[in-house]
N, C-alpha and C. Protein backbone atom coordinates (compact mmCIF):
# COMPACT_ATOMS: atom_id res chain seq x y z
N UNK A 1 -28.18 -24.27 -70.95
CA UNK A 1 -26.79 -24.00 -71.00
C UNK A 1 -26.48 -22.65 -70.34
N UNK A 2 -27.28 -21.81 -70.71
CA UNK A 2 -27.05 -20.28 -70.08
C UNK A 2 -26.77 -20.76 -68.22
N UNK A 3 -28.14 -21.13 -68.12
CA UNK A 3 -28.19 -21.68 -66.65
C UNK A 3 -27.11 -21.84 -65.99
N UNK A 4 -26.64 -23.08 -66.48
CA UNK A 4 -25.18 -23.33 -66.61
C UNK A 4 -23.90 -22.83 -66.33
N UNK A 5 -23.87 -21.94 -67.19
CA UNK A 5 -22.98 -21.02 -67.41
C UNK A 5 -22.85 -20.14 -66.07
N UNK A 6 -24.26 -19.40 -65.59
CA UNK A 6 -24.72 -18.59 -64.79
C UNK A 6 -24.22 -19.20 -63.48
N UNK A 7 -24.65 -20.48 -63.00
CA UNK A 7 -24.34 -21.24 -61.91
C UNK A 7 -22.82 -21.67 -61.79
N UNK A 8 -22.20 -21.63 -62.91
CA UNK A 8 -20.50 -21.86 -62.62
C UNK A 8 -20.17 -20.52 -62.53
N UNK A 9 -20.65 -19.34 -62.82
CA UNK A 9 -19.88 -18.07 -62.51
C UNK A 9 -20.17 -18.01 -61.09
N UNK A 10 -21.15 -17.81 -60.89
CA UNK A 10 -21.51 -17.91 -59.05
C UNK A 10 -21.12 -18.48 -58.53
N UNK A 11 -20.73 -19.71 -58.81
CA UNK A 11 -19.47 -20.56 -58.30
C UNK A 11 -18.13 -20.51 -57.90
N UNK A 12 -17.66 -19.42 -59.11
CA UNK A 12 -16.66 -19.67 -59.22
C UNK A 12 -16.54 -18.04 -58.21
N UNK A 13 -17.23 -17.18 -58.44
CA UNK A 13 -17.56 -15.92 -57.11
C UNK A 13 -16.99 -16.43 -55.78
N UNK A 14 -18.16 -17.18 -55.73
CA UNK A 14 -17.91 -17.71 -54.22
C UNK A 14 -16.74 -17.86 -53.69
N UNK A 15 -16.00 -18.97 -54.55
CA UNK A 15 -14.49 -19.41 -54.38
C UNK A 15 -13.62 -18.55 -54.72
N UNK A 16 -13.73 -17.43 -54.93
CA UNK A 16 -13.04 -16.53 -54.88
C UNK A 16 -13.43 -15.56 -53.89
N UNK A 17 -14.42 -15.33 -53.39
CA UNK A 17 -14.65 -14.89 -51.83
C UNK A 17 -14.18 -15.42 -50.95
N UNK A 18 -14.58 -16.64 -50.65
CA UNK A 18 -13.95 -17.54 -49.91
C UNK A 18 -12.18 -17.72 -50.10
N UNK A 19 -11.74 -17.45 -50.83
CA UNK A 19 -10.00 -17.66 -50.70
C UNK A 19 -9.59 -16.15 -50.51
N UNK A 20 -10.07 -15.03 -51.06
CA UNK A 20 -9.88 -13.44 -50.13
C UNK A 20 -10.18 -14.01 -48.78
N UNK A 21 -11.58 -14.53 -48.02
CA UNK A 21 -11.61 -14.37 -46.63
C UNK A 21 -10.88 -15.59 -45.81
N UNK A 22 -10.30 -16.36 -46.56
CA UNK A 22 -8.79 -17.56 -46.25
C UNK A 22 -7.77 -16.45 -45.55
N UNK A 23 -7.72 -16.09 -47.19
CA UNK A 23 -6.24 -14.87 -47.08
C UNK A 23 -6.25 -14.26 -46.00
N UNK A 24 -7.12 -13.45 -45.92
CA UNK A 24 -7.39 -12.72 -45.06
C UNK A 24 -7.32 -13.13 -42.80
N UNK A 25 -8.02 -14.24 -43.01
CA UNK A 25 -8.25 -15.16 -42.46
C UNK A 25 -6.97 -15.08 -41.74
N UNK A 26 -6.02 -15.65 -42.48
CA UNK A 26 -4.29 -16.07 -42.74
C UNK A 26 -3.29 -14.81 -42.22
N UNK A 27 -3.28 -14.18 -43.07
CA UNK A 27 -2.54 -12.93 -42.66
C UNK A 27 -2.92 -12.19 -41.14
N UNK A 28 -4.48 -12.06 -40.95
CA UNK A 28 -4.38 -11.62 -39.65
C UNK A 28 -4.31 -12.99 -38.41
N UNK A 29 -4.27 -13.81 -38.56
CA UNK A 29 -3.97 -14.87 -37.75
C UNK A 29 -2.18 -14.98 -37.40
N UNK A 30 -1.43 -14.66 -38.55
CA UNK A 30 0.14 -14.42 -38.50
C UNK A 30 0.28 -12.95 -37.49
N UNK A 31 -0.46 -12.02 -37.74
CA UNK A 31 -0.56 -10.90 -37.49
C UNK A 31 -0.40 -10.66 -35.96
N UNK A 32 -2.06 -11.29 -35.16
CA UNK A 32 -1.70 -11.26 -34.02
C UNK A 32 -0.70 -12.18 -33.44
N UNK A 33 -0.13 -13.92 -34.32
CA UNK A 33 1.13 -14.44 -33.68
C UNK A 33 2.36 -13.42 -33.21
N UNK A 34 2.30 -12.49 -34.32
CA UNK A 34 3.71 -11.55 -34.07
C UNK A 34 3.77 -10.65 -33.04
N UNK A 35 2.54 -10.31 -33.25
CA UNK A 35 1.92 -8.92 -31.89
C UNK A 35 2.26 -9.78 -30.66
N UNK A 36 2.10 -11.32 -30.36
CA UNK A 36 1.67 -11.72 -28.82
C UNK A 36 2.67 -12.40 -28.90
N UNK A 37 3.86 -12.44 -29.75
CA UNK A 37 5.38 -13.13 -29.54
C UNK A 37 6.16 -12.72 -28.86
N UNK A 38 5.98 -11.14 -28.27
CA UNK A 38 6.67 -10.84 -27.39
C UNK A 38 5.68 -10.41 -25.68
N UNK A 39 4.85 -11.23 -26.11
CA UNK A 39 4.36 -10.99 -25.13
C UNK A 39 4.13 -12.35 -23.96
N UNK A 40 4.36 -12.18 -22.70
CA UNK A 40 4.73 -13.24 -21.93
C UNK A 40 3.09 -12.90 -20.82
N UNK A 41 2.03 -14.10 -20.57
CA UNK A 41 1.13 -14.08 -19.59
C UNK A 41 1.71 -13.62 -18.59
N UNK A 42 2.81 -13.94 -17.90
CA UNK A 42 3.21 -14.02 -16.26
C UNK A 42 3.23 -12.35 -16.25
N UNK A 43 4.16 -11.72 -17.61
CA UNK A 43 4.75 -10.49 -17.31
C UNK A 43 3.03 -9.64 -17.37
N UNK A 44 2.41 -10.07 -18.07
CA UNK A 44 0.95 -9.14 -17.57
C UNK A 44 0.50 -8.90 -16.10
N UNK A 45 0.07 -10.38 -16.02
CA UNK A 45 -0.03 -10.45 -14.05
C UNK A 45 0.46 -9.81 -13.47
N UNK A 46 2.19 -9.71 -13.92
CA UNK A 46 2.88 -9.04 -13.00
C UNK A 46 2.42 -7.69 -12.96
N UNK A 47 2.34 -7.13 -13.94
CA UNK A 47 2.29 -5.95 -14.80
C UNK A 47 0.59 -5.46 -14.05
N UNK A 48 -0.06 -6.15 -14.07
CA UNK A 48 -1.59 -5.84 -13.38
C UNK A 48 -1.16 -5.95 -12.04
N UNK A 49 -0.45 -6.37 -11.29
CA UNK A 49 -0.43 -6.54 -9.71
C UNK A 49 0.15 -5.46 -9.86
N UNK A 50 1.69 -4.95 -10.08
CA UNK A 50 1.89 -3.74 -9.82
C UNK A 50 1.07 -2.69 -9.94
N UNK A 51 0.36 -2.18 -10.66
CA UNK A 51 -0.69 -1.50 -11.54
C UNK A 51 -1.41 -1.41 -10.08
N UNK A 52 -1.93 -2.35 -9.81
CA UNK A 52 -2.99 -2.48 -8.33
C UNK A 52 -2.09 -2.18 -6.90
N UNK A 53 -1.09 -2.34 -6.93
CA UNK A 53 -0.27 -1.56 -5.88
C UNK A 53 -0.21 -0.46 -5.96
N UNK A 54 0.38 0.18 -7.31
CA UNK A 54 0.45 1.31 -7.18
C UNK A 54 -0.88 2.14 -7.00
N UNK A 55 -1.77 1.62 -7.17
CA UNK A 55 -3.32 2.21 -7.38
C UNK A 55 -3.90 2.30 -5.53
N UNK A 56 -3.20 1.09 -4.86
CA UNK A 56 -3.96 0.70 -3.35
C UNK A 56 -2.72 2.13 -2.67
N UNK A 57 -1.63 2.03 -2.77
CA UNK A 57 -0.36 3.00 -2.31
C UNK A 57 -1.10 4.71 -2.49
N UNK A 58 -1.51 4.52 -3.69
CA UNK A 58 -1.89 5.96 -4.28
C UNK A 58 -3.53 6.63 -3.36
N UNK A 59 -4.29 5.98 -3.21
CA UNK A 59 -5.34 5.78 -2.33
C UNK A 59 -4.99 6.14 -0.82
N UNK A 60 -4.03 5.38 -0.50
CA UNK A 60 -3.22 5.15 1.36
C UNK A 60 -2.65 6.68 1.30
N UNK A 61 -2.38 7.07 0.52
CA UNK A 61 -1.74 8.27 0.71
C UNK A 61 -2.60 9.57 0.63
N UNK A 62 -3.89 9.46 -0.63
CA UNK A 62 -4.43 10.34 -0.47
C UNK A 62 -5.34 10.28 0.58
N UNK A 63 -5.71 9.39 0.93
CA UNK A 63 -6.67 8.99 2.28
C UNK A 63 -5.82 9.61 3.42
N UNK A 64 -4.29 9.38 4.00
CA UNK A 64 -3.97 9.84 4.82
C UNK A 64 -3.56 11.87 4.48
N UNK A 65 -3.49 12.75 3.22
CA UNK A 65 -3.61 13.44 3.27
C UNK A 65 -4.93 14.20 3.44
N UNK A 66 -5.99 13.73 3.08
CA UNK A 66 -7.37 14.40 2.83
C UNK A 66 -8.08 14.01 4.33
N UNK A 67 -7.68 12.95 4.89
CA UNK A 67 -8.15 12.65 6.66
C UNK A 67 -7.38 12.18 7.77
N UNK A 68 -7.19 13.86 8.24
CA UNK A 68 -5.60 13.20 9.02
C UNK A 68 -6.46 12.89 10.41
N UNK A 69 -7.70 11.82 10.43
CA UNK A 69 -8.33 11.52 11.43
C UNK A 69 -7.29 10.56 12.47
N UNK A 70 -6.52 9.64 12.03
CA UNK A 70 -5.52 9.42 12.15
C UNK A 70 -4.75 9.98 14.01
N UNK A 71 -4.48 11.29 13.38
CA UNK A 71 -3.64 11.94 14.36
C UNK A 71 -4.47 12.40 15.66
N UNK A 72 -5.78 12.74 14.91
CA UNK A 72 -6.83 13.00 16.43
C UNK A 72 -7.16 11.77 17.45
N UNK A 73 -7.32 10.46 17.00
CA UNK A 73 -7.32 9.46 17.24
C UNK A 73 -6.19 8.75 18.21
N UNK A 74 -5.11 9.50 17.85
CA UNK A 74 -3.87 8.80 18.88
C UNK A 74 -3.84 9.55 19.80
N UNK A 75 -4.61 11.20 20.47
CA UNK A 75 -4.11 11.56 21.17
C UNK A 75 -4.89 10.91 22.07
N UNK A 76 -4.21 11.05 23.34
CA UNK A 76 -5.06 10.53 24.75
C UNK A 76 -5.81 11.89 25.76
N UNK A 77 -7.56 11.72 25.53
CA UNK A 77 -8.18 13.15 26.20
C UNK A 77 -7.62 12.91 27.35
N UNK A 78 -7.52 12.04 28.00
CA UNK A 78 -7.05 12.82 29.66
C UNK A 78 -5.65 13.24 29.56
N UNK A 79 -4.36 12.61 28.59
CA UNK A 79 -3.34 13.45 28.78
C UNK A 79 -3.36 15.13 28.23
N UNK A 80 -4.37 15.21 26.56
CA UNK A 80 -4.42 16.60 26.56
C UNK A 80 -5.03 17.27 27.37
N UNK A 81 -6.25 16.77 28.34
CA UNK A 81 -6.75 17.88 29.58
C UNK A 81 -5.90 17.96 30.24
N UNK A 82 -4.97 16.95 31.01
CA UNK A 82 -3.84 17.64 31.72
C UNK A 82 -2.79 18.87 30.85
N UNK A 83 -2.63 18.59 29.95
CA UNK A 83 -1.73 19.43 29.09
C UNK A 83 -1.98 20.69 29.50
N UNK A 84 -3.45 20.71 28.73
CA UNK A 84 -4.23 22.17 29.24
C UNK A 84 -4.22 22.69 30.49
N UNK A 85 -4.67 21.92 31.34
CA UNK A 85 -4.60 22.35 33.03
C UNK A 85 -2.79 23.03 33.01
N UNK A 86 -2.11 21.84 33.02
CA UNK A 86 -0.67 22.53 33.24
C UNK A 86 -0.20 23.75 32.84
N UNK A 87 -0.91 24.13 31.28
CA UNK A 87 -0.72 25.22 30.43
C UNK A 87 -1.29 26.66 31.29
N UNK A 88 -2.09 26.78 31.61
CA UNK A 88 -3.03 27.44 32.36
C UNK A 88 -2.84 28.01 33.68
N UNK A 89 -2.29 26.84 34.33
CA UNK A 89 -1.35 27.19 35.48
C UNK A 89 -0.29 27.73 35.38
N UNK A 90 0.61 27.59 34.18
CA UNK A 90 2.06 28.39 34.24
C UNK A 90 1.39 29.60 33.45
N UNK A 91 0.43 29.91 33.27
CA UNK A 91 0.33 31.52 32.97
C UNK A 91 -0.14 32.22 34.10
N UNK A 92 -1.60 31.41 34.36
CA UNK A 92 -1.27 32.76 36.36
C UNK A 92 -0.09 32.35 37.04
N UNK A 93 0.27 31.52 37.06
CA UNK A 93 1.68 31.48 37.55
C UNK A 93 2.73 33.33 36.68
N UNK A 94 2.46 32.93 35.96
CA UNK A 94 3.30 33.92 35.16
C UNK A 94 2.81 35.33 35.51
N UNK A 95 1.12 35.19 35.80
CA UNK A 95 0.71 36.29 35.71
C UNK A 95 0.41 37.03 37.30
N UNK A 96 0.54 36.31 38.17
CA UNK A 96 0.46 36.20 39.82
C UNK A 96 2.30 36.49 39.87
N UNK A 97 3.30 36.49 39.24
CA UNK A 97 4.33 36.93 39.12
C UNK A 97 4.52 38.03 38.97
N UNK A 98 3.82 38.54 38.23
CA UNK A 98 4.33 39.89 37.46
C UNK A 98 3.06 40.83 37.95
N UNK A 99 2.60 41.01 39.34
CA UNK A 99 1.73 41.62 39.66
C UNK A 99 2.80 42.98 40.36
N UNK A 100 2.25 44.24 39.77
CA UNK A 100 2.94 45.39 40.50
C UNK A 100 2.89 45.67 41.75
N UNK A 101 3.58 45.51 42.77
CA UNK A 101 2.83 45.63 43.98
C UNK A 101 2.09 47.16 44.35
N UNK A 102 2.50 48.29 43.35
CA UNK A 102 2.28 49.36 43.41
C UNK A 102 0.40 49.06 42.80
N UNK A 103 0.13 48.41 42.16
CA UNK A 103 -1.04 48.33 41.58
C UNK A 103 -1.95 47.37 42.19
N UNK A 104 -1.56 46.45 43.67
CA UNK A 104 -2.19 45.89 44.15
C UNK A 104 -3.09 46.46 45.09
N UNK A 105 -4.38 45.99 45.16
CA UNK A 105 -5.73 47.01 46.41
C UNK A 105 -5.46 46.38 47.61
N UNK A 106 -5.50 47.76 48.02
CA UNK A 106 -4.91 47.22 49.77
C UNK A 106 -6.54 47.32 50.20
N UNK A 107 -7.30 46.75 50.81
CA UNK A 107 -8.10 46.65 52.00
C UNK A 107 -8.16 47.58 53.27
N UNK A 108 -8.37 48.39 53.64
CA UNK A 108 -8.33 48.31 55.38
C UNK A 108 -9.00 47.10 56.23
N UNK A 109 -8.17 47.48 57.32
CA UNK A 109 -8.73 46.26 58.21
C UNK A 109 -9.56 46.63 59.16
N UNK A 110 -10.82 46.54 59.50
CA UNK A 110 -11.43 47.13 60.42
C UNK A 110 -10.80 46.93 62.06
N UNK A 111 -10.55 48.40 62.41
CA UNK A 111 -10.26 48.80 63.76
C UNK A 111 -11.68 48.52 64.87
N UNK A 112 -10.86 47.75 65.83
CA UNK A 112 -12.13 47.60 66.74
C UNK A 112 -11.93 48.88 67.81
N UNK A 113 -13.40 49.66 68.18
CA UNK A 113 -12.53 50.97 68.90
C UNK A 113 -12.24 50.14 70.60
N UNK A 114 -11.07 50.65 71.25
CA UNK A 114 -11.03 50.62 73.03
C UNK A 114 -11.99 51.24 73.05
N UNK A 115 -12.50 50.17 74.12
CA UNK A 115 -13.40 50.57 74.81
C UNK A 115 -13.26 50.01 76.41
N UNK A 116 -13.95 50.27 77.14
CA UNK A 116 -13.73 49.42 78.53
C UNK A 116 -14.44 48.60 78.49
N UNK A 117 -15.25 48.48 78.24
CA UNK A 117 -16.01 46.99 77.84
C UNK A 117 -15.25 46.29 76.75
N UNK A 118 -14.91 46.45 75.89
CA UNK A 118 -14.20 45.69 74.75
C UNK A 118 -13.23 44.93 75.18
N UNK A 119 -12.66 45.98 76.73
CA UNK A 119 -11.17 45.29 77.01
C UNK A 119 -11.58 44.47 78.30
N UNK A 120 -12.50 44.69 78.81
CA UNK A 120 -12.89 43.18 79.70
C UNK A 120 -13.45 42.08 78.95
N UNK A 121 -14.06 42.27 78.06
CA UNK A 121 -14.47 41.16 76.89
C UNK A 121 -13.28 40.55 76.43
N UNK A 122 -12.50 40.90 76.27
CA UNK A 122 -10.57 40.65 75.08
C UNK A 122 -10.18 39.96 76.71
N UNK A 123 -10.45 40.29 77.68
CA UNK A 123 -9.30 39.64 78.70
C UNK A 123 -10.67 38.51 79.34
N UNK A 124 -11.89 38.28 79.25
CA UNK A 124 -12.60 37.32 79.85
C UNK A 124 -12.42 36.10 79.12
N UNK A 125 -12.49 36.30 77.85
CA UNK A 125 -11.95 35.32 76.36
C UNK A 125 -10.81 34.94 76.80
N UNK A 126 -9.15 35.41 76.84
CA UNK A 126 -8.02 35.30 77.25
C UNK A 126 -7.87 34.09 78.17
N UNK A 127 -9.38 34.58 79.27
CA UNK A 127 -9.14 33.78 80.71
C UNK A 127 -9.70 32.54 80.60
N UNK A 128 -10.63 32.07 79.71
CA UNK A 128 -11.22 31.36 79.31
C UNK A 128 -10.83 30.34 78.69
């Protein structure tokens, strides 16, 4: 009889564990219904695609601030070597301008001396 007794209390344990983890069971099953009642699948997607735009946008931008490789890339080397050449030229230009003539080196020119031979040489050439 004790036995008995012993085995319907444990019994009756159980079923009372078991209807707490029902309850329980129950209430959080209502729980998340309410949480995900206002919640719509599509508007997530949406909600993750934007998320990933703004994330690919945010990237494009720091990529074009941190490597403005970009701008080296479009120029054309033979139009900037001309650039340069042209640049270069309008400064001796500028600077072949502004030469003092007071500060320019004159040369002599070598004098050939008369001579009488010099001057039948100057007139055999002439005749020639």
């Amino acid at each position: 009889m004790l036995l008995s007794v012993i085995k319907q209390q444990s019994a009756l344990e159980i079923a009372n564990t078991n209807n707490i983890a029902v309850d329980l069971m129950s209430s959080t099953s209502y729980a998340v219904k309410m949480a995900n009642q206002n919640v719509n699948i599509d508007d997530i997607h949406n909600m993750i695609d934007d998320i990933e735009t703004s994330k690919e946008l945010t990237q494009d931008i720091t990529e074009a601030i941190c490597n403005p490789t970009r701008l080296e890339t479009d120029i054309d080397e033979e139009e900037l070597q001309k650039e340069l050449e042209n640049l270069e030229l309008e400064k001796l230009d500028e600077q072949l301008m502004n030469i003092d003539p007071a500060q320019a080196t004159s040369y002599p020119i070598p004098v050939v001396p008369k001579t009488k031979k010099n001057t039948n040489r100057l007139k055999n050439s002439i005749m020639t």
